[in-house]
Protein backbone atom coordinates (compact mmCIF):
# COMPACT_ATOMS: atom_id res chain seq x y z
CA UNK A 1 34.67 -22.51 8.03
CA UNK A 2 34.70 -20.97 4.32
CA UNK A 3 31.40 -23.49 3.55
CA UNK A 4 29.35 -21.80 6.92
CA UNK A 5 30.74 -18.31 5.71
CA UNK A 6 29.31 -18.98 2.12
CA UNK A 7 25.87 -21.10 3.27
CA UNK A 8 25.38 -17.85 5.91
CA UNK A 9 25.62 -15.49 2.78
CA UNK A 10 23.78 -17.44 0.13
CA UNK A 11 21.00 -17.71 2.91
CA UNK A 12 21.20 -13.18 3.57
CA UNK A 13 20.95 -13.06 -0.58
CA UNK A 14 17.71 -15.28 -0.42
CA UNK A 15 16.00 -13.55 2.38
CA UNK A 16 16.92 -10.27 0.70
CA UNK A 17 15.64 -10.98 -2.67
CA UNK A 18 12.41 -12.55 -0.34
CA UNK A 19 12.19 -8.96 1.03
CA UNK A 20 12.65 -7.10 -2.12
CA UNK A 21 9.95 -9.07 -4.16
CA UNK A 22 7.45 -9.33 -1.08
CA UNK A 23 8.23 -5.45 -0.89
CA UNK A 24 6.90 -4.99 -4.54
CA UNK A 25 3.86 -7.58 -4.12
CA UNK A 26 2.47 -5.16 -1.49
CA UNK A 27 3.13 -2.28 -4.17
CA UNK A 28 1.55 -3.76 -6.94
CA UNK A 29 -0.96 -5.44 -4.27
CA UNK A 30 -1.81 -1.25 -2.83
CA UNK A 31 -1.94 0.05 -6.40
CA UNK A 32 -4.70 -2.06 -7.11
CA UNK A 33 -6.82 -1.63 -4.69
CA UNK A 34 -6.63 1.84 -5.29
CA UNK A 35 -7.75 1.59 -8.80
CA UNK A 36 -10.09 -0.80 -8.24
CA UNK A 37 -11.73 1.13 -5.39
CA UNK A 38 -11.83 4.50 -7.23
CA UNK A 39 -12.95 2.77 -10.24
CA UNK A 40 -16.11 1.70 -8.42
CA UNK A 41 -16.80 3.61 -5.80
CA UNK A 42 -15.43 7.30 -7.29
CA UNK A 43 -18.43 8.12 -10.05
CA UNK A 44 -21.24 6.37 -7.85
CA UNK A 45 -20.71 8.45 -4.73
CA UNK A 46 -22.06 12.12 -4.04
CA UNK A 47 -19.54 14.22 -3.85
CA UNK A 48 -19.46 15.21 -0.32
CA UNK A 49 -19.11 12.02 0.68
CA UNK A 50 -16.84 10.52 -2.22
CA UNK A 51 -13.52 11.32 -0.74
CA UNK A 52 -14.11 9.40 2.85
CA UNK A 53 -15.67 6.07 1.02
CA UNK A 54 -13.11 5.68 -1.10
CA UNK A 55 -10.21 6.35 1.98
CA UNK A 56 -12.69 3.81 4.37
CA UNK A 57 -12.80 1.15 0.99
CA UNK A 58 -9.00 1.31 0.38
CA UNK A 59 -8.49 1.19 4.51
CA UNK A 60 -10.60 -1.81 4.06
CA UNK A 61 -9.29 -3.62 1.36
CA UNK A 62 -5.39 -3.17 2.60
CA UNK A 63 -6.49 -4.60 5.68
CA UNK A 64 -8.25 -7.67 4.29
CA UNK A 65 -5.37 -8.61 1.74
CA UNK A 66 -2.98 -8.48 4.71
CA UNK A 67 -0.74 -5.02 4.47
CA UNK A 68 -0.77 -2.92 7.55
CA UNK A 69 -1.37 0.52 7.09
CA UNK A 70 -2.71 2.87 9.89
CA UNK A 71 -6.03 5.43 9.77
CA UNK A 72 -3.16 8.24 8.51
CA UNK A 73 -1.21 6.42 6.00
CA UNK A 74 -4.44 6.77 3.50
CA UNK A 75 -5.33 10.62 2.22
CA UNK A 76 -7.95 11.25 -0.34
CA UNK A 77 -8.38 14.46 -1.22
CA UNK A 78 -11.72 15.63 -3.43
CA UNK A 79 -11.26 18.93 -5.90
CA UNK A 80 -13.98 18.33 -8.11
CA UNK A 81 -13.07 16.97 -11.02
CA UNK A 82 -10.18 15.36 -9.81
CA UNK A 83 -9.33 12.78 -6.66
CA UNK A 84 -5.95 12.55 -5.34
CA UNK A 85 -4.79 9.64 -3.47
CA UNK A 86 -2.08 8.72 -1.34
CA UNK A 87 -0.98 5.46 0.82
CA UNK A 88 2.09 5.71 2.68
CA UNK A 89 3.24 2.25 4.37
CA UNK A 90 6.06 0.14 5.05
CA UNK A 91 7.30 -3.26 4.44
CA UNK A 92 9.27 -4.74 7.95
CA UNK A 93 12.88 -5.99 6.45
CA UNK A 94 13.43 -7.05 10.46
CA UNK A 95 11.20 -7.78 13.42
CA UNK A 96 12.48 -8.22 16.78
CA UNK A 97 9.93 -9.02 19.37
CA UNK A 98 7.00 -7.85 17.56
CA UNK A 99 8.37 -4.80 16.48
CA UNK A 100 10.10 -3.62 13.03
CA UNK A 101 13.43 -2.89 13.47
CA UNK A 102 14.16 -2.46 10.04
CA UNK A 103 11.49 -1.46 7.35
CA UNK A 104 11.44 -0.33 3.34
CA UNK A 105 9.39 2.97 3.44
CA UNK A 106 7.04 2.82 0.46
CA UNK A 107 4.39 5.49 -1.02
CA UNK A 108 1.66 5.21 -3.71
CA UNK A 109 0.45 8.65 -5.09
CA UNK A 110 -2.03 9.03 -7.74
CA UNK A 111 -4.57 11.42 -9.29
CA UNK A 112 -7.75 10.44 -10.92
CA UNK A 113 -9.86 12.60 -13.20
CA UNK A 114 -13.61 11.43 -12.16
CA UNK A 115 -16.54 11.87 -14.17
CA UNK A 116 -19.72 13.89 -12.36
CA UNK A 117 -22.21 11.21 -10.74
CA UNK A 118 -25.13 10.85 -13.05
């Protein structure tokens, strides 16, 4: 009985550790995207339309490397000089029947100082 207890833990510690470093791929997976969008997308765009083609690239990219993140959980906001960007999502820890029960909240928030277009 001790030897089920132990195998049952030994097998929670893996899947948590799974969670935990799937849970920082998505982080590290979000935060480039967002450079790499701003990076080419933030000094070639007119202004008035900067801010919703860089949320619609990011939205785009997330999707296509396999993170879900809804229409709201990407804000761009345009003040000029300046583009502030925000993706909130979260990373399911449990899924029963499709939906999570249990998920790791996580937020990437970042302000970019962008040239004028030339």
């Amino acid at each position: 009985m001790k030897a089920l207890v132990w195998v049952l833990v030994a097998i929670g510690c893996v899947y948590v550790f799974y969670t935990g470093a799937m849970a920082v791929w998505s982080y590290l997976e979000i935060t480039g995207v967002v450079e790499e969008v701003v990076a080419e997308r933030a000094s070639r765009s007119d202004r008035t339309e900067r801010a919703t083609r860089v949320k619609e690239d990011i939205a785009k990219k997330v999707a296509a490397s396999g993170i879900k993140v809804d229409d709201r959980g990407v804000w761009v906001s345009d003040e000029g000089r300046t583009l502030d960007v925000s993706v909130r999502w979260s990373w399911p820890v449990i899924v029963y029947q499709g939906e999570e029960v249990v998920a790791i909240p996580l937020r990437h928030e970042r302000t970019f100082s962008v040239p004028e277009k030339r």
